[in-house]
Protein backbone atom coordinates (compact mmCIF):
# COMPACT_ATOMS: atom_id res chain seq x y z
CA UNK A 1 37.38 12.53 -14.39
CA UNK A 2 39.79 10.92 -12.11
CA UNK A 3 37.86 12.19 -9.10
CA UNK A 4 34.83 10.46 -10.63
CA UNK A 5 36.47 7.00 -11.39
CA UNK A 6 38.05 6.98 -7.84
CA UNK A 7 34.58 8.37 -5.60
CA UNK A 8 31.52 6.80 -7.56
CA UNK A 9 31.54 3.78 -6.30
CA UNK A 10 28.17 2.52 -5.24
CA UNK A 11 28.58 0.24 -3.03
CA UNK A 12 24.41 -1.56 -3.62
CA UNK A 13 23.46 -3.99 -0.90
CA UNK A 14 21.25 -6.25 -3.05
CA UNK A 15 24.24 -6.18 -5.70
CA UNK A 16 26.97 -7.15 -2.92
CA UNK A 17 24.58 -9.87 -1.87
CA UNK A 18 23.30 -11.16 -4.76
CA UNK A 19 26.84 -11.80 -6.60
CA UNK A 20 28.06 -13.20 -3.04
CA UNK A 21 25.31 -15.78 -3.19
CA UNK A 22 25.94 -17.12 -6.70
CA UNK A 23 29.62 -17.50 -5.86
CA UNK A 24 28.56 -19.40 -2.19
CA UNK A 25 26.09 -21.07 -4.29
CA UNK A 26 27.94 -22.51 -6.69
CA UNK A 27 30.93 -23.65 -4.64
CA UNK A 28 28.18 -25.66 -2.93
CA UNK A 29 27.08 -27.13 -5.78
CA UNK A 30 30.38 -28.06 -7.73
CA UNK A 31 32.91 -27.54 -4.54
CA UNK A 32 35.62 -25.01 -4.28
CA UNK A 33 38.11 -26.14 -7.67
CA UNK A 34 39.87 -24.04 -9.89
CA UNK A 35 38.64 -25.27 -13.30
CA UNK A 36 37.83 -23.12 -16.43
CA UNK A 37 34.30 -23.82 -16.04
CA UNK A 38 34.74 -22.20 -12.56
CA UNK A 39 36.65 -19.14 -14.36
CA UNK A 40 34.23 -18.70 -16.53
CA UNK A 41 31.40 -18.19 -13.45
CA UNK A 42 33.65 -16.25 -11.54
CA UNK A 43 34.15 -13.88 -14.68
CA UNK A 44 30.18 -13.64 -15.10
CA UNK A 45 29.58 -12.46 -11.92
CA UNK A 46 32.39 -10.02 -11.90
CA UNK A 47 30.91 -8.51 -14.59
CA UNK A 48 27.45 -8.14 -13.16
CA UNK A 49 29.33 -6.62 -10.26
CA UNK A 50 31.37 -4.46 -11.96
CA UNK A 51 28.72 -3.12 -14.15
CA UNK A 52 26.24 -2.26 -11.46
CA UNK A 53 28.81 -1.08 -8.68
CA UNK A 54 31.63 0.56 -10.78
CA UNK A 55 31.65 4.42 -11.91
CA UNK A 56 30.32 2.50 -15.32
CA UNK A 57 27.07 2.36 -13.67
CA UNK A 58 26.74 5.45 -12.97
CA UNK A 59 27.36 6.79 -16.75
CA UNK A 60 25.40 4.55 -17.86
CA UNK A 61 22.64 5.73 -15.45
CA UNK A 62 23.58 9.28 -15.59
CA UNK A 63 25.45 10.69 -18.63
CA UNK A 64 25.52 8.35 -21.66
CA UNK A 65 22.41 6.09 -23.22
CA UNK A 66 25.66 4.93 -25.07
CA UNK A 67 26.98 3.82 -21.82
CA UNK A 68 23.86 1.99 -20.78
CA UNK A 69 22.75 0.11 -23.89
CA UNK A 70 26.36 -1.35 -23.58
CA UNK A 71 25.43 -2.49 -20.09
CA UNK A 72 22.45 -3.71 -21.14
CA UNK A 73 24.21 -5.90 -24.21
CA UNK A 74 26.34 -7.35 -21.17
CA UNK A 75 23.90 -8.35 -19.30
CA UNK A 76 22.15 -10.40 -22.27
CA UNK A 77 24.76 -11.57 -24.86
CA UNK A 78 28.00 -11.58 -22.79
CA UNK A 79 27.28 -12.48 -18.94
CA UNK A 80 24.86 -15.27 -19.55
CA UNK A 81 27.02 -17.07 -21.99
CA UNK A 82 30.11 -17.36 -19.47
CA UNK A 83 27.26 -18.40 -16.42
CA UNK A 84 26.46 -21.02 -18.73
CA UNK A 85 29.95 -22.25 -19.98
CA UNK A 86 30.37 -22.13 -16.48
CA UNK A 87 27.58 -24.30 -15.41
CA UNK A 88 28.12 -28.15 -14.19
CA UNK A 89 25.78 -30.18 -16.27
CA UNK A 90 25.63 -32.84 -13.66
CA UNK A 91 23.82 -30.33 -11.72
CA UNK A 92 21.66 -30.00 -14.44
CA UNK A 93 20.94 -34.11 -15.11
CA UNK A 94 19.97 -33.82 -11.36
CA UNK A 95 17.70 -31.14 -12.06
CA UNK A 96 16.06 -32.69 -15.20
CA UNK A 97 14.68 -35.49 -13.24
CA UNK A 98 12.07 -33.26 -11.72
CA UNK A 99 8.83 -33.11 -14.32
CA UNK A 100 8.57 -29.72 -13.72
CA UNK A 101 12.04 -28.49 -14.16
CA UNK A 102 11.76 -30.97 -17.58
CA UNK A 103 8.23 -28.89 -18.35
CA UNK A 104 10.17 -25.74 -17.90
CA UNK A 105 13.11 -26.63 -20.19
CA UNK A 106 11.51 -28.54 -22.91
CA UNK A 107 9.34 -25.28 -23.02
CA UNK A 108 11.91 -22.41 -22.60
CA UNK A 109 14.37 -23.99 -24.44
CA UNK A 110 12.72 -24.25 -27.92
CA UNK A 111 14.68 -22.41 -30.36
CA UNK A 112 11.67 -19.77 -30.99
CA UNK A 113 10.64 -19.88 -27.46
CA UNK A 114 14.25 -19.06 -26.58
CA UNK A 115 15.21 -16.58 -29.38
CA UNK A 116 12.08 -14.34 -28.74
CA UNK A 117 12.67 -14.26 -25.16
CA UNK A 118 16.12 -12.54 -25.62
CA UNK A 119 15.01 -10.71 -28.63
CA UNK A 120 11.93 -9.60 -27.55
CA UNK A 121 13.47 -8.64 -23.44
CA UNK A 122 16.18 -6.48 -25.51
CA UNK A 123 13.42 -4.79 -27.75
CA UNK A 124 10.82 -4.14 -25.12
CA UNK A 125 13.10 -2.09 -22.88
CA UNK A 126 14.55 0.20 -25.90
CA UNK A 127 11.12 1.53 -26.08
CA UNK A 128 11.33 4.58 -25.11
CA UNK A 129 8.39 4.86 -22.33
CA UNK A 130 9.89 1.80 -20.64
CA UNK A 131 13.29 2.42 -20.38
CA UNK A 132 12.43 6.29 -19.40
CA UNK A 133 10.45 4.80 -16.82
CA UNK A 134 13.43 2.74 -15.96
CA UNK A 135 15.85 5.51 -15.61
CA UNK A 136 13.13 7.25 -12.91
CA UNK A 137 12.24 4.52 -10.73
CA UNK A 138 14.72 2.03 -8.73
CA UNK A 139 12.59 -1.04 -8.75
CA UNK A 140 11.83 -0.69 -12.06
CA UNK A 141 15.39 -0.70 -12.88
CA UNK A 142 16.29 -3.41 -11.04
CA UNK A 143 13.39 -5.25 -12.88
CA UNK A 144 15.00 -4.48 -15.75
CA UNK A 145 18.43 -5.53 -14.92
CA UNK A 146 16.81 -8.85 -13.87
CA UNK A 147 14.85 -9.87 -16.54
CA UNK A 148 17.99 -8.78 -19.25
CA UNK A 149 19.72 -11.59 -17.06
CA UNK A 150 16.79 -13.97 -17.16
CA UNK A 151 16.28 -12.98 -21.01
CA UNK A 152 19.32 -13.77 -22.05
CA UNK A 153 20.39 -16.64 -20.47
CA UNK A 154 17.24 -18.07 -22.10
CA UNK A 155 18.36 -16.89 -25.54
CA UNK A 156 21.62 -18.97 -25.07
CA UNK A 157 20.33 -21.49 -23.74
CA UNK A 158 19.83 -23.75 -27.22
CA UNK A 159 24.00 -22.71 -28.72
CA UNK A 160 25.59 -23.28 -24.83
CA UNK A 161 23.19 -25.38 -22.83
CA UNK A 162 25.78 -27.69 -19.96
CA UNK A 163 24.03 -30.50 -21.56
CA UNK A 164 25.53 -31.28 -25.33
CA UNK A 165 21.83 -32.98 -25.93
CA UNK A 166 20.04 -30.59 -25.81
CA UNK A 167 22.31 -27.52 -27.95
CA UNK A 168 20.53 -26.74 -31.34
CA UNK A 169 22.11 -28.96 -34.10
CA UNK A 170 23.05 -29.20 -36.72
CA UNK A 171 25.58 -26.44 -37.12
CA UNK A 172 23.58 -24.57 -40.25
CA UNK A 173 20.60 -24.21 -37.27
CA UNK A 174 22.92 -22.75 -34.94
CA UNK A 175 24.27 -20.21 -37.31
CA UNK A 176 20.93 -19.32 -38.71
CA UNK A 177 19.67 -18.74 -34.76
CA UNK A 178 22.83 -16.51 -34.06
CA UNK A 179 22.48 -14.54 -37.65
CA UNK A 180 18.49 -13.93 -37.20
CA UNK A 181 19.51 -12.43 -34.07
CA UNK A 182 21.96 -10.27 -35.24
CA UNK A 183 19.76 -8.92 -38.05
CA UNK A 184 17.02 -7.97 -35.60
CA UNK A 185 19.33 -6.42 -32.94
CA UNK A 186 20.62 -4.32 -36.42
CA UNK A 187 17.57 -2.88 -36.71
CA UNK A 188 16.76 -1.80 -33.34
CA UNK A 189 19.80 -0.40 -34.00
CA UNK A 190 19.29 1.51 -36.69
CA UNK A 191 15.78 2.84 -35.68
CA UNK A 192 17.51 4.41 -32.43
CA UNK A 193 20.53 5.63 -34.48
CA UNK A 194 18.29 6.93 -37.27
CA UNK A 195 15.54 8.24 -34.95
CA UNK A 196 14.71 12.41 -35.65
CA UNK A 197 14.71 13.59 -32.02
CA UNK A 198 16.45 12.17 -28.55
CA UNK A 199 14.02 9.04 -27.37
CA UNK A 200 15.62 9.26 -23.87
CA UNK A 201 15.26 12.36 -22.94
CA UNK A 202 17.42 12.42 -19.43
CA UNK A 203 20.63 12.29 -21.31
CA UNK A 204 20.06 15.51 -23.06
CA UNK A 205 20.66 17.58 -19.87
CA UNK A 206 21.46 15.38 -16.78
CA UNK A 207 22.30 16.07 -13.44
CA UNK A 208 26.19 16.43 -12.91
CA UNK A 209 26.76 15.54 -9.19
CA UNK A 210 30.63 14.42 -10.48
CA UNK A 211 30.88 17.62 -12.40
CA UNK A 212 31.89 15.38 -15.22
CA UNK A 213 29.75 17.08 -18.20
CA UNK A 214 32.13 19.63 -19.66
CA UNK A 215 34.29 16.54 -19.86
CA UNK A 216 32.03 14.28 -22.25
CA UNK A 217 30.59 17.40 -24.35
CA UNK A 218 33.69 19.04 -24.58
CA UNK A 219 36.92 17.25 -24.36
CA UNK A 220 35.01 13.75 -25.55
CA UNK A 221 32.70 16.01 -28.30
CA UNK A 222 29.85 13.40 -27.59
CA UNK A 223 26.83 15.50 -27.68
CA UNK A 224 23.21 14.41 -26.55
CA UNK A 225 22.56 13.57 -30.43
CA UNK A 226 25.43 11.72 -31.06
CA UNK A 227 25.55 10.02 -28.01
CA UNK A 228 22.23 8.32 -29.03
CA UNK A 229 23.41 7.45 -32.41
CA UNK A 230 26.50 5.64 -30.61
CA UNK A 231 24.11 3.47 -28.45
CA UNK A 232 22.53 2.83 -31.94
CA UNK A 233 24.98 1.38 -33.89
């Protein structure tokens, strides 16, 4: 295990670039300060990093649907809510002035607009022939990856918008947004957890290239079963 944590590294172009850009991209915008709303974008995109370039990728990838459906949680309830905190809003009142970027918002950030889009991203790629097809094919993937991102930035968009105007209010609105969410990420839950046979097959017997398998069956006792009712719940 320590041989894996140390050697599988993947070092992804696109990845490399892509979380290089939003740092350059947002020291244009706000300038190069030290503030927590800075913190907080400099954590998100560690995190997107970390998750796609680490040896946590490749369990997820590889070995445990446990491991992936946390990635996958990151990447819609976690990392967009510190891009956002992290987000000038004077950027934003700049933005706003534009029709279309006002046509965009007014339309993606309705509460139901918003709450099916991370919802609904979240559900669609738990079903089993999509996120199968996910596992296979590298576009896909990245697809996937991408529109979790997308997804869930939208979802939060309404509780942790930069602009205080345009958060849900009042507070009972909020909370029912955040509970109806929960209760219908529960049940995805529990239909995976409760499910009678494996819905992702490739974790039953995957490749080992890191020799790590003995580890997570054995020593760990997470079988291909179990692993799936993890992810679940």
């Amino acid at each position: 295990m320590t041989t894996f944590l140390m050697t599988a590294w993947d070092w992804k172009p696109s990845v490399v670039l892509g979380c290089s850009g939003l740092l350059v991209a947002y020291a244009w915008v706000t300038g190069v300060r030290f503030t927590r709303q800075s913190l907080s974008w400099v954590a998100g995109v560690l995190l997107i990093f970390l998750a796609l370039v680490s040896p946590a990728d490749e369990l997820a990838d590889r070995y445990l649907f446990s491991a992936h459906m946390a990635k996958h949680i990151l990447f819609v309830l976690v990392v967009p809510a510190l891009l956002l905190a992290g987000m000038p809003a004077g950027f934003f009142h700049k933005l706003l002035r534009r029709r279309a970027v006002t046509a965009i918002e007014h339309t993606l950030g309705k509460p139901p607009v918003s709450w099916m889009a991370g919802i609904g991203m979240m559900g669609f790629w738990h079903i089993p022939i999509f996120f199968n097809a996910a596992l296979s094919h590298t576009g896909l993937h990245i697809l996937e990856h991408l529109s979790l991102l997308a997804a869930g930035t939208i979802y939060w968009w309404p509780i942790l918008s930069p602009l205080p105007e345009l958060r849900l209010r009042p507070v009972p609105h909020a909370a029912s947004y955040l509970f109806t969410s929960c209760l219908a990420c529960t049940s995805m839950g529990i239909l995976i957890t409760f499910a009678p046979h494996l819905l992702y097959p490739a974790y039953a017997n995957p490749v080992d290239p890191y020799g790590i398998l003995p580890v997570i069956r054995e020593e760990w006792g997470i079988s291909a079963a179990t692993d799936q009712q993890i992810g679940g719940s």
